[in-house]
N, C-alpha and C. Protein backbone atom coordinates (compact mmCIF):
# COMPACT_ATOMS: atom_id res chain seq x y z
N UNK A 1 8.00 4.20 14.27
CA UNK A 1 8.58 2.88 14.22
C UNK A 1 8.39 2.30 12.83
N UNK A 2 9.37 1.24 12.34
CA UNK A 2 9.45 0.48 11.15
C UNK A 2 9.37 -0.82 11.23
N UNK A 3 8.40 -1.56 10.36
CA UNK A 3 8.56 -2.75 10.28
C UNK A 3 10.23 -3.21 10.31
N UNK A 4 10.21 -4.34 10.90
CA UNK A 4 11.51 -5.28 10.35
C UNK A 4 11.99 -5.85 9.49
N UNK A 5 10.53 -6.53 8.71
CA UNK A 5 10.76 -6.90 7.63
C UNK A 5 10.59 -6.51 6.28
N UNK A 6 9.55 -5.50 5.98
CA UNK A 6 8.93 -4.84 5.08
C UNK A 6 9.47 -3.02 4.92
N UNK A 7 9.77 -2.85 6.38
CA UNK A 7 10.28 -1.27 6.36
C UNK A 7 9.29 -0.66 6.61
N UNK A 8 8.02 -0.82 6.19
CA UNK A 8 6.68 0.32 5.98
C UNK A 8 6.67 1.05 7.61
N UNK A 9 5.95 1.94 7.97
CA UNK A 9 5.92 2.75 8.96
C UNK A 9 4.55 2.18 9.90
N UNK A 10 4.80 2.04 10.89
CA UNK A 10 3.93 1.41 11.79
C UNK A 10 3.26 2.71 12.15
N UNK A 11 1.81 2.21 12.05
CA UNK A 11 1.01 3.37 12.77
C UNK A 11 0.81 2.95 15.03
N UNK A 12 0.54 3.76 15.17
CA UNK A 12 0.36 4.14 16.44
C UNK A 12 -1.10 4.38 17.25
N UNK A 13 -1.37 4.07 17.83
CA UNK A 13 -2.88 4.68 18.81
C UNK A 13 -2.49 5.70 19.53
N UNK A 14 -3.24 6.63 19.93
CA UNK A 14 -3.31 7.46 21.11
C UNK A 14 -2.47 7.38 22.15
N UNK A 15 -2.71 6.34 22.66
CA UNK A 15 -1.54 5.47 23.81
C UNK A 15 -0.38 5.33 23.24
N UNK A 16 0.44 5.66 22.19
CA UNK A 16 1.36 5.20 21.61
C UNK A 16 1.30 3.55 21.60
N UNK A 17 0.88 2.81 21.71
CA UNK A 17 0.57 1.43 21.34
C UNK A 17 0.81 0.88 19.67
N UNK A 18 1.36 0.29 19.37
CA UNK A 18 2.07 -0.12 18.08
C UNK A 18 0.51 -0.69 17.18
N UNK A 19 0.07 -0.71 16.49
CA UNK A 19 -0.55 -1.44 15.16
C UNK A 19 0.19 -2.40 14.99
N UNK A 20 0.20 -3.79 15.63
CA UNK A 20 1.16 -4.67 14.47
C UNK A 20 1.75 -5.85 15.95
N UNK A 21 2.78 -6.24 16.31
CA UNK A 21 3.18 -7.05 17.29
C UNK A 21 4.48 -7.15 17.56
N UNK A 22 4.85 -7.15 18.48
CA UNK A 22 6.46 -7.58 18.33
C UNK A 22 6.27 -9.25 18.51
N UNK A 23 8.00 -9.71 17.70
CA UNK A 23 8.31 -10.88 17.70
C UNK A 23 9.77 -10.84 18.57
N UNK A 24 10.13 -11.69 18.69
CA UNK A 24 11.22 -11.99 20.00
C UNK A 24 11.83 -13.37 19.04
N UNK A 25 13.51 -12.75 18.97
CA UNK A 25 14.33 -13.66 18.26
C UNK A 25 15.75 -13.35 18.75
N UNK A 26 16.08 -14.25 19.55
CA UNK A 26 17.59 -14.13 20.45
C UNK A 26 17.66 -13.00 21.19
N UNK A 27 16.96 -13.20 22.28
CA UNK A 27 16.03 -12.36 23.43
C UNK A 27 16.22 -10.73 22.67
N UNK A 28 15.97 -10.27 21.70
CA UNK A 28 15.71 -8.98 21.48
C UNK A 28 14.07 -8.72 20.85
N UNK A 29 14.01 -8.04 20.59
CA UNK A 29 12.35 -7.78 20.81
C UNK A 29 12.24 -6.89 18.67
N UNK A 30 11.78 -7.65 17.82
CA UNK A 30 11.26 -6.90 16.68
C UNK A 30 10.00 -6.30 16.75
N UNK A 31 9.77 -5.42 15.71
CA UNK A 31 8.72 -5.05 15.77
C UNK A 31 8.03 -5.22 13.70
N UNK A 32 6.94 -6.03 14.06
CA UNK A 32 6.33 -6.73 12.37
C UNK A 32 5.05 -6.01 12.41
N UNK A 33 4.75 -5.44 11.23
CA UNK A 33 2.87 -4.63 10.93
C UNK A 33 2.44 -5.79 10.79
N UNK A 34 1.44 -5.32 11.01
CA UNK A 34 -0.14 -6.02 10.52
C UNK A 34 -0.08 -6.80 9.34
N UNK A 35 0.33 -5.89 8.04
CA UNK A 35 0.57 -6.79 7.15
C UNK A 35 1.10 -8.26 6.53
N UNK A 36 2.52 -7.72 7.29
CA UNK A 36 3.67 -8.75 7.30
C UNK A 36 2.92 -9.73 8.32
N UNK A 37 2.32 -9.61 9.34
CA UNK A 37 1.91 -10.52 10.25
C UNK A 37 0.87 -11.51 9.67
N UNK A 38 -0.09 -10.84 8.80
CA UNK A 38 -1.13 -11.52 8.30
C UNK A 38 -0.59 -12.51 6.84
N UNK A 39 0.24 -11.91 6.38
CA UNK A 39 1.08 -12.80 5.65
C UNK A 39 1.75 -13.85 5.28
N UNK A 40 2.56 -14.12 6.60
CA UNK A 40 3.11 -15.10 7.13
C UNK A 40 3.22 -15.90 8.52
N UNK A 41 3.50 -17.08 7.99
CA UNK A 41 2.96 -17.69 9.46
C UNK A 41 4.42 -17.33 10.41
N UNK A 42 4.39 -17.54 11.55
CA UNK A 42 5.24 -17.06 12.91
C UNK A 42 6.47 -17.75 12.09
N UNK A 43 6.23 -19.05 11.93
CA UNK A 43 8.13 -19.35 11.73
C UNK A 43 8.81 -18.70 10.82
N UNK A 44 8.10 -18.39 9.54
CA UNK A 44 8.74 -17.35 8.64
C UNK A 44 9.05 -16.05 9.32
N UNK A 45 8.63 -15.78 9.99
CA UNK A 45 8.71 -14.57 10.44
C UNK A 45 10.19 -13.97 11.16
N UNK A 46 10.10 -15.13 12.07
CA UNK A 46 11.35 -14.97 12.70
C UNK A 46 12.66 -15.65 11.63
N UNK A 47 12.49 -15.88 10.86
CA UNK A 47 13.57 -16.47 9.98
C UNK A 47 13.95 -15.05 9.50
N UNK A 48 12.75 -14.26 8.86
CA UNK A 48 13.16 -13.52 7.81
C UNK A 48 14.21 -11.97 9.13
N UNK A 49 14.10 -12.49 10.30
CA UNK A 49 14.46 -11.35 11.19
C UNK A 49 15.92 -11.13 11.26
């Protein structure tokens, strides 16, 4: 998987479980790393989607 906003490659757990969070913007589901998350606050986030 790829960030949405950044592109970088999302790492994974064991469980296949994402590193990072999805965001939800006009009921579809993104997926943002860690990075990008710690970066910016939620409303940027979904803007930049």
């Amino acid at each position: 998987m790829n960030c949405a906003i950044c592109k970088a490659t999302i790492e994974q757990t064991f469980l296949n479980k994402i590193i990072g969070t999805y965001v939800k913007k006009d009921s579809k589901r993104h997926v943002v790393c860690f990075a990008c998350q710690k970066k910016l606050p939620h409303k940027e986030l979904v803007e930049k989607l």
